[in-house]
PDB file of N, CA and C in Angstrom:
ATOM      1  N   UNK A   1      11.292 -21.420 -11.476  1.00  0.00           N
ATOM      2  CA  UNK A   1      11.765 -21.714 -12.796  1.00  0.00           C
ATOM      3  C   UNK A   1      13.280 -21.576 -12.804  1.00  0.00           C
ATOM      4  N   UNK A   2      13.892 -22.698 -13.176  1.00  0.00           N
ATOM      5  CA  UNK A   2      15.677 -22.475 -13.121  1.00  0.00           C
ATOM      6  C   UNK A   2      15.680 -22.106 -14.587  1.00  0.00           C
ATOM      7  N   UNK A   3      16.839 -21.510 -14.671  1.00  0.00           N
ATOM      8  CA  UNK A   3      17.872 -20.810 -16.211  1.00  0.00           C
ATOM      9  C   UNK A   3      18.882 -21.938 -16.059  1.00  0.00           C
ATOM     10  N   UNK A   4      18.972 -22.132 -17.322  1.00  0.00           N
ATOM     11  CA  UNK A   4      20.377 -22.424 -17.505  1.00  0.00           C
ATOM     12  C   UNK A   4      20.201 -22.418 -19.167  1.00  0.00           C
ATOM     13  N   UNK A   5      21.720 -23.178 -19.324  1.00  0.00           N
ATOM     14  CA  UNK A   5      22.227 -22.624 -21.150  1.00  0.00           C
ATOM     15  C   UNK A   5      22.054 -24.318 -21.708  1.00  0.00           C
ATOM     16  N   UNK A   6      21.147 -23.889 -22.567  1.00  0.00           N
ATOM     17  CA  UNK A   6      21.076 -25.349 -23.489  1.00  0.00           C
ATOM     18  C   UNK A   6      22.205 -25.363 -24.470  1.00  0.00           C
ATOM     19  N   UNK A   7      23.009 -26.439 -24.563  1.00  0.00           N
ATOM     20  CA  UNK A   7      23.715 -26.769 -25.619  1.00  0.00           C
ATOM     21  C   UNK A   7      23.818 -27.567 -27.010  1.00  0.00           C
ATOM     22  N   UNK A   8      21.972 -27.262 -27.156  1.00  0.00           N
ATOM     23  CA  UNK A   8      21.612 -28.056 -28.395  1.00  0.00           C
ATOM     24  C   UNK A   8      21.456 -26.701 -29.508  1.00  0.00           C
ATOM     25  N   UNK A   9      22.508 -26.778 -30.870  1.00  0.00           N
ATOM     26  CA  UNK A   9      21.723 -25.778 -32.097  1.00  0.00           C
ATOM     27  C   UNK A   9      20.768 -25.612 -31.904  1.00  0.00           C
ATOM     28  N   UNK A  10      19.754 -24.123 -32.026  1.00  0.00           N
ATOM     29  CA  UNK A  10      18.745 -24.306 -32.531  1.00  0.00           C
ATOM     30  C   UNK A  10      18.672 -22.568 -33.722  1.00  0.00           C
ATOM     31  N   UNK A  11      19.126 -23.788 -35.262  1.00  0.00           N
ATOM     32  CA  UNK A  11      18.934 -22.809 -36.405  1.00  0.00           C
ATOM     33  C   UNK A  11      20.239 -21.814 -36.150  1.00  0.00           C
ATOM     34  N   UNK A  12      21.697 -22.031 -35.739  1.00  0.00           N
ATOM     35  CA  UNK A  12      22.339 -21.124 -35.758  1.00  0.00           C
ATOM     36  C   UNK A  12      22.653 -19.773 -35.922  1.00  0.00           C
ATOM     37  N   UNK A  13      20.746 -19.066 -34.707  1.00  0.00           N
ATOM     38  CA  UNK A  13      20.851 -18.147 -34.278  1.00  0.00           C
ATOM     39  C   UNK A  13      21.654 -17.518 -33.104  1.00  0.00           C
ATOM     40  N   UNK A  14      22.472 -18.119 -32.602  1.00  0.00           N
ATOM     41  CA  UNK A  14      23.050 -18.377 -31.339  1.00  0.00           C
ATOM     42  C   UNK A  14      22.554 -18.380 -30.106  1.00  0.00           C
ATOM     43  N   UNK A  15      21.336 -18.790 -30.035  1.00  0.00           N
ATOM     44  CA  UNK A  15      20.550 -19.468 -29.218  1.00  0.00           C
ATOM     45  C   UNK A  15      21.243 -20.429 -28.201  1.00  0.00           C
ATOM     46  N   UNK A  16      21.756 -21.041 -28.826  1.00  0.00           N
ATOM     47  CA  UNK A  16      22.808 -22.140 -28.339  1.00  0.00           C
ATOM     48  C   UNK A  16      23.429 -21.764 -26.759  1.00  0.00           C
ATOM     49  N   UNK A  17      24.020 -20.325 -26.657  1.00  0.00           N
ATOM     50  CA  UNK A  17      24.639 -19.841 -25.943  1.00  0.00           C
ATOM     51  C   UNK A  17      23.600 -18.939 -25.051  1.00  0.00           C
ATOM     52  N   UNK A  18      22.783 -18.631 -25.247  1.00  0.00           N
ATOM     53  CA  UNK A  18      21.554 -18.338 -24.719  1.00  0.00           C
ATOM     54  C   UNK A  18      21.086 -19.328 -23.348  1.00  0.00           C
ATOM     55  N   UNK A  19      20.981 -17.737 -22.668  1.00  0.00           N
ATOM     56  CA  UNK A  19      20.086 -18.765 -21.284  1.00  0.00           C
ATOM     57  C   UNK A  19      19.317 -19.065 -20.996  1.00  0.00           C
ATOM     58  N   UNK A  20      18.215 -19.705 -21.372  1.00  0.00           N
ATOM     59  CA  UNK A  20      16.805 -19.774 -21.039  1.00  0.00           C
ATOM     60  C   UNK A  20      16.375 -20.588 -20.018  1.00  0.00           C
ATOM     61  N   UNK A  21      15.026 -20.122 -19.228  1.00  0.00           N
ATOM     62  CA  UNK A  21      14.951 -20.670 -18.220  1.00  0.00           C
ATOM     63  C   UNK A  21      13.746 -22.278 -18.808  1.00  0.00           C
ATOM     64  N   UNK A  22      14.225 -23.233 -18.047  1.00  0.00           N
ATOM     65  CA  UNK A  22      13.279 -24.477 -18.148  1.00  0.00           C
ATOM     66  C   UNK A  22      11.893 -24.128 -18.228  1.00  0.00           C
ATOM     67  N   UNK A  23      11.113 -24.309 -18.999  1.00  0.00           N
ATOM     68  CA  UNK A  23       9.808 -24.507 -19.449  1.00  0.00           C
ATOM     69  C   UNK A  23       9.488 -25.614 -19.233  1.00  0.00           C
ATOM     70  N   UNK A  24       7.734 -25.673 -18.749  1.00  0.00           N
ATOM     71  CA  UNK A  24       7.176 -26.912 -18.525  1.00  0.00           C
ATOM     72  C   UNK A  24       6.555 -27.039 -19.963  1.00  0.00           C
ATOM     73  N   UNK A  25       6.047 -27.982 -21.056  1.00  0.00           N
ATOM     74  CA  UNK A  25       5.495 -28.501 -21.994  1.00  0.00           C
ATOM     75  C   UNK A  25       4.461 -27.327 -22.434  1.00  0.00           C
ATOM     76  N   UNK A  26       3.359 -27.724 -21.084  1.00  0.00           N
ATOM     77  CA  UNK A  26       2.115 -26.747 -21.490  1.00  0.00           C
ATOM     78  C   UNK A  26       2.578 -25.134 -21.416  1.00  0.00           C
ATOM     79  N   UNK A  27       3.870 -24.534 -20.808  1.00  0.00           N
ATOM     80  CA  UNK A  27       4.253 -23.692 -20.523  1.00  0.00           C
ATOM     81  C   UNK A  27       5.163 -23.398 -21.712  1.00  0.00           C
ATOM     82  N   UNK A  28       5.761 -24.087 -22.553  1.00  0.00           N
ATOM     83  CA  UNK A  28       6.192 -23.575 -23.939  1.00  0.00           C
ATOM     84  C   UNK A  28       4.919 -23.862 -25.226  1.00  0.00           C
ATOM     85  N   UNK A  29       4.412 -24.567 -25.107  1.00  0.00           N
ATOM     86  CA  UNK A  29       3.037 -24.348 -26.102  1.00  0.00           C
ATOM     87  C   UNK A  29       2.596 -23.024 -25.929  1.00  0.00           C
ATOM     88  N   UNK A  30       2.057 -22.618 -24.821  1.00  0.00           N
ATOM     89  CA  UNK A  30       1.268 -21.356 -24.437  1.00  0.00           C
ATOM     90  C   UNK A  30       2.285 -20.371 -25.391  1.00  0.00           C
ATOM     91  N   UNK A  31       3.421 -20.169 -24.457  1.00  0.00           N
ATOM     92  CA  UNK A  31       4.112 -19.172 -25.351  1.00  0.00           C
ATOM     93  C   UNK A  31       4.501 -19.295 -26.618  1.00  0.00           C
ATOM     94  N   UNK A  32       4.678 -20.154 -27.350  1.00  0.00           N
ATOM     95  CA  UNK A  32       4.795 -20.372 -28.739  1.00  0.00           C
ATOM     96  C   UNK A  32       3.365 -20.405 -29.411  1.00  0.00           C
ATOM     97  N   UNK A  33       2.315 -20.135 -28.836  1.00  0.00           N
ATOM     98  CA  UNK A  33       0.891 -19.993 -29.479  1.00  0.00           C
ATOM     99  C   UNK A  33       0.972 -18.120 -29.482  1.00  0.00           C
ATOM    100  N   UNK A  34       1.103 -17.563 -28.358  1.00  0.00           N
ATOM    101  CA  UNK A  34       1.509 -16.545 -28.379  1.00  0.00           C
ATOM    102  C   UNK A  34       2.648 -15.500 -29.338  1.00  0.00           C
ATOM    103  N   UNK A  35       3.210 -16.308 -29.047  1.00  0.00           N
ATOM    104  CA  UNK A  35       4.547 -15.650 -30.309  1.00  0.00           C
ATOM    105  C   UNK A  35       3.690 -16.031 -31.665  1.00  0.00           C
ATOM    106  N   UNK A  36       3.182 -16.757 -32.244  1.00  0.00           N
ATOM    107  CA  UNK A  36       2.660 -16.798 -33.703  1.00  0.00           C
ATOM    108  C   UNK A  36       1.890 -16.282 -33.773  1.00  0.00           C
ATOM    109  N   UNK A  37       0.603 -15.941 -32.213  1.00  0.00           N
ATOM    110  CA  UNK A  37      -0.234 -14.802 -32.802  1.00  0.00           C
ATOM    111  C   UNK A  37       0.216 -13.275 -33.298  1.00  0.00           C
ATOM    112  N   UNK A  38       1.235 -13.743 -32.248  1.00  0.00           N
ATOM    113  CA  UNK A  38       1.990 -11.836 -32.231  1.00  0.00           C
ATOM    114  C   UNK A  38       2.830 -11.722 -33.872  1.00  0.00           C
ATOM    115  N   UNK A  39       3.090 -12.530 -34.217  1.00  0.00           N
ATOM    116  CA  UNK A  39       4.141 -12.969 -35.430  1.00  0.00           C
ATOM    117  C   UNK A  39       3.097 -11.984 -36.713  1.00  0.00           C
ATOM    118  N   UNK A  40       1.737 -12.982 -36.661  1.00  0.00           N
ATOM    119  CA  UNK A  40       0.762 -12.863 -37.672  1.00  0.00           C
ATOM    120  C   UNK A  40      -0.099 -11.726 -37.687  1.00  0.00           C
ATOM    121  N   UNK A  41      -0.335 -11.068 -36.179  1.00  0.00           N
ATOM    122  CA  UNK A  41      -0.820  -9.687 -35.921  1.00  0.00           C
ATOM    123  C   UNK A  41       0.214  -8.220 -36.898  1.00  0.00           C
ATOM    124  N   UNK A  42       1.332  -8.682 -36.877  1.00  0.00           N
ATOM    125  CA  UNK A  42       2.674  -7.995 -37.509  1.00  0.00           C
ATOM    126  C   UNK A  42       2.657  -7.968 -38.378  1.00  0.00           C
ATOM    127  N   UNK A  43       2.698  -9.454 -39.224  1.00  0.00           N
ATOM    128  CA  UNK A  43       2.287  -9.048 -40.403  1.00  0.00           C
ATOM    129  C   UNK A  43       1.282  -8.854 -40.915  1.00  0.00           C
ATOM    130  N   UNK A  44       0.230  -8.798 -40.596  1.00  0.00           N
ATOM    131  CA  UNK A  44      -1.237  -7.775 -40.878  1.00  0.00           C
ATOM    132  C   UNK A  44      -0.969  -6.689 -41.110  1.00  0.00           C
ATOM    133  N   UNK A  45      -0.571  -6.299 -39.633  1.00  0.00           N
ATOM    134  CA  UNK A  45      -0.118  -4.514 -39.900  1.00  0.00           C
ATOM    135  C   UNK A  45       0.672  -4.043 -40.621  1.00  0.00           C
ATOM    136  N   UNK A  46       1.563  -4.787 -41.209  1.00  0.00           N
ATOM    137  CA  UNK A  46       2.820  -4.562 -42.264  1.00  0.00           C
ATOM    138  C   UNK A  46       2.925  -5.233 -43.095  1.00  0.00           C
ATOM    139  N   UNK A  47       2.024  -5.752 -43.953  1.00  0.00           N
ATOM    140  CA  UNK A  47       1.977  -6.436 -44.808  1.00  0.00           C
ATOM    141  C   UNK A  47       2.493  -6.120 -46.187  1.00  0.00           C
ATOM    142  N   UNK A  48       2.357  -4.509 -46.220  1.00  0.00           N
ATOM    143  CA  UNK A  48       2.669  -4.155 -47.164  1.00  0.00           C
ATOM    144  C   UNK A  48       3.915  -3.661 -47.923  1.00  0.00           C
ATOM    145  N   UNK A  49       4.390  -2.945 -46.547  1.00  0.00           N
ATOM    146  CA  UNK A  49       5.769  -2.564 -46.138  1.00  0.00           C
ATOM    147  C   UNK A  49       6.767  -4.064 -46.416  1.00  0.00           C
ATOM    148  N   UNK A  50       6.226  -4.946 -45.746  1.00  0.00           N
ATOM    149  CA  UNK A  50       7.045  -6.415 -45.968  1.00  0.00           C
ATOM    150  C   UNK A  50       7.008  -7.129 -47.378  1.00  0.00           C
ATOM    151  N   UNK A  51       6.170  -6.828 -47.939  1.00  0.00           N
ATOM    152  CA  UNK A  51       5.876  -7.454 -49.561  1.00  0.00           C
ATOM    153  C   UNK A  51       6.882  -6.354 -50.179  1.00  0.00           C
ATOM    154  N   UNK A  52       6.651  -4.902 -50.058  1.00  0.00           N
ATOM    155  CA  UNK A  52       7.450  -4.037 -50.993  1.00  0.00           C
ATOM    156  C   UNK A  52       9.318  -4.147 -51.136  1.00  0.00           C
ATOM    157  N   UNK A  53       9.645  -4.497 -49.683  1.00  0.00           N
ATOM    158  CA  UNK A  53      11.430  -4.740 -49.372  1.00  0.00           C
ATOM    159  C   UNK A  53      11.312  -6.115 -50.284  1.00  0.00           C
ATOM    160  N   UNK A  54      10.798  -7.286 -49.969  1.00  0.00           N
ATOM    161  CA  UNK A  54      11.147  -8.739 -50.155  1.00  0.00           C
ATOM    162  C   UNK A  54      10.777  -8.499 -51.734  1.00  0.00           C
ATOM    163  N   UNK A  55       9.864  -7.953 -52.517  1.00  0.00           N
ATOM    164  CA  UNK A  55      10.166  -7.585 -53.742  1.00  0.00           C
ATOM    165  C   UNK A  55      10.964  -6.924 -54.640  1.00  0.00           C
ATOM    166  N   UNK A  56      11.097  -5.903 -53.779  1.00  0.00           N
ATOM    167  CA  UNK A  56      12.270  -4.952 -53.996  1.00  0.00           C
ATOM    168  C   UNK A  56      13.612  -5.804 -54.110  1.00  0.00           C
ATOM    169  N   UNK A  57      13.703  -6.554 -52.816  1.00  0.00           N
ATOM    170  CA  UNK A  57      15.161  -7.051 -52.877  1.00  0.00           C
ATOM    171  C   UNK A  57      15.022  -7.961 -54.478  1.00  0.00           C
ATOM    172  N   UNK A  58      13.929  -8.539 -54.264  1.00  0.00           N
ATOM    173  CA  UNK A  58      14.156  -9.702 -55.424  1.00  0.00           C
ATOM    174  C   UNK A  58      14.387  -9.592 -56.795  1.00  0.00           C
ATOM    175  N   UNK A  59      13.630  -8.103 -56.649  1.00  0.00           N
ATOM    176  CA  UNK A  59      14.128  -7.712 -58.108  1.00  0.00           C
ATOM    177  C   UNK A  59      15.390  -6.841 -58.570  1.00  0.00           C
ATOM    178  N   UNK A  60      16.412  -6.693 -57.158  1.00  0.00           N
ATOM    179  CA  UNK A  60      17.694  -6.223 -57.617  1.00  0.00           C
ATOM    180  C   UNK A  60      18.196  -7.736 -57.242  1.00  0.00           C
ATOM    181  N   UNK A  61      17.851  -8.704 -57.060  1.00  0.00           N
ATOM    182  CA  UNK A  61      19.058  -9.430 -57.040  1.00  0.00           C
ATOM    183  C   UNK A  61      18.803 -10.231 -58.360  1.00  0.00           C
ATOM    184  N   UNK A  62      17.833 -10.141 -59.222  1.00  0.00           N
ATOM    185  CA  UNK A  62      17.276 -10.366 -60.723  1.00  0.00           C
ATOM    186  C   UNK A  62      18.290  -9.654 -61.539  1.00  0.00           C
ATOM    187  N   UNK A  63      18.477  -8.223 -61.301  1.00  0.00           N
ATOM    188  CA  UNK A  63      18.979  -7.319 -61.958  1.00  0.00           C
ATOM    189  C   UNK A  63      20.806  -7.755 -61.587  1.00  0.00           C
ATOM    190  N   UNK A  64      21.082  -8.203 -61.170  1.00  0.00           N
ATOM    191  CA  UNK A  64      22.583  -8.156 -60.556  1.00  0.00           C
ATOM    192  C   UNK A  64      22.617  -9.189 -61.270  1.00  0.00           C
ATOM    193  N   UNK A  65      21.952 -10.792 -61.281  1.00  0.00           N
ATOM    194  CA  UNK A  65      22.289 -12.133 -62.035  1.00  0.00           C
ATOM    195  C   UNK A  65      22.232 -11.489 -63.323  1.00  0.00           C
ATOM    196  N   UNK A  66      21.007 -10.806 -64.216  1.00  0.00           N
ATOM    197  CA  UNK A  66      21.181 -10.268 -65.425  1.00  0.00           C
ATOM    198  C   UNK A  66      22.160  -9.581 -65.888  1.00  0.00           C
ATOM    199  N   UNK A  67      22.701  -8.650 -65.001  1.00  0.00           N
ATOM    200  CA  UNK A  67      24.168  -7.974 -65.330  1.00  0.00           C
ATOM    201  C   UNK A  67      25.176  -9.112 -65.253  1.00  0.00           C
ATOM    202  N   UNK A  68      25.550 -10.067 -65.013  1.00  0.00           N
ATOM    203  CA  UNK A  68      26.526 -11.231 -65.097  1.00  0.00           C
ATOM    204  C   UNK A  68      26.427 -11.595 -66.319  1.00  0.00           C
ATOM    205  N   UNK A  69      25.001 -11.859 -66.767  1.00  0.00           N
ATOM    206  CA  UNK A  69      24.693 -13.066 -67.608  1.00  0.00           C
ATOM    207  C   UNK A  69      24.679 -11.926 -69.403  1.00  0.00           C
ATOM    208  N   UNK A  70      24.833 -10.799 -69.179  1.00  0.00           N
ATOM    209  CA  UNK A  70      24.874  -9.591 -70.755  1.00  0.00           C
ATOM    210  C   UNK A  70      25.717  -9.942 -71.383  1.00  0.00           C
ATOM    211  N   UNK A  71      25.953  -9.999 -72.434  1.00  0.00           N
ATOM    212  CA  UNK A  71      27.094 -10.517 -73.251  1.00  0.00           C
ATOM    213  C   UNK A  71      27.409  -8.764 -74.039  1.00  0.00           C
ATOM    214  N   UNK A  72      28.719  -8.150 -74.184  1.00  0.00           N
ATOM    215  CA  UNK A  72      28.736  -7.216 -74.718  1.00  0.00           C
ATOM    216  C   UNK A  72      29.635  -7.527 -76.150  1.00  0.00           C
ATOM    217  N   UNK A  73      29.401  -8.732 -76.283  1.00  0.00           N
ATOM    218  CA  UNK A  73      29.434  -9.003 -77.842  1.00  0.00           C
ATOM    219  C   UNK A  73      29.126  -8.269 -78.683  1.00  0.00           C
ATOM    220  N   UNK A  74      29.694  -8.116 -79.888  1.00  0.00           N
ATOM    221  CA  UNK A  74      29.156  -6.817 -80.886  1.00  0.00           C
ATOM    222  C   UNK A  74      28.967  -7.671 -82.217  1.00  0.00           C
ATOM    223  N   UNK A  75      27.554  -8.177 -82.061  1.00  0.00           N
ATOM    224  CA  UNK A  75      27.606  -8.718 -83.538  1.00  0.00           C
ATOM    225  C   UNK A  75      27.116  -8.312 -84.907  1.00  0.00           C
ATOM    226  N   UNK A  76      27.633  -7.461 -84.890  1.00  0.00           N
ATOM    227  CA  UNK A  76      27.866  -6.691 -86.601  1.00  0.00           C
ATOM    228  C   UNK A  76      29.468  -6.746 -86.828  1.00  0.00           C
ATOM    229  N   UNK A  77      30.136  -7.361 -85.546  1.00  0.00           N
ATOM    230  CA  UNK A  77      31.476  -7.162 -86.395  1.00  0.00           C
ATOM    231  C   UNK A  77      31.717  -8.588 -85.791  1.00  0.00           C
ATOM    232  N   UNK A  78      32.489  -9.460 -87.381  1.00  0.00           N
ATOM    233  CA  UNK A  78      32.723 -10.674 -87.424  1.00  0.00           C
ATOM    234  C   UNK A  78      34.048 -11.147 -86.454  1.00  0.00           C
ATOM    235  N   UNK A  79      33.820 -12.359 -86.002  1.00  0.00           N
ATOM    236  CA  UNK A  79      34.744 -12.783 -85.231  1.00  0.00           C
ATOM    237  C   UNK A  79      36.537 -12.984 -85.705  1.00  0.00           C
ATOM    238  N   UNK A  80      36.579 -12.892 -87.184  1.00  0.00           N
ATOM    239  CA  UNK A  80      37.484 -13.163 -87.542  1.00  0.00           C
ATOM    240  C   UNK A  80      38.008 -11.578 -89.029  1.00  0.00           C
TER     241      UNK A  80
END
């Protein structure tokens, strides 16, 4: 199996610069069947842990647009 550095993007993980060695067809299927089992085994086991952050985050970044969007207008006292 030779290495060398592909110079095609892939998803500007910097992969790009990455050495990987030549794969035959049936020899990157295999491992990319592999990596998604392993992917989906993960999140089984952490399913929960992973729902609680990605919610978590979502609801401070809810809370941060809402703090932009407060108006501290005081309307009992007239504009003029």
């Amino acid at each position: 199996m030779k290495a060398h550095s592909h110079a095609s993007s892939a998803g500007g993980h910097g992969f790009s610069r990455l050495v990987r060695p030549t794969l035959s067809d049936e020899a990157a299927v295999q491992i990319h069947g592999f990596l998604e089992r392993m992917i989906n085994l993960f999140e089984s086991c952490y399913f929960d842990q992973l729902q609680r952050f990605y919610q978590q985050r979502d609801e401070d970044a809810m809370n941060q647009h809402d703090d932009h969007l407060r108006c501290d207008w005081n309307w009992d006292d007239p504009p003029f």
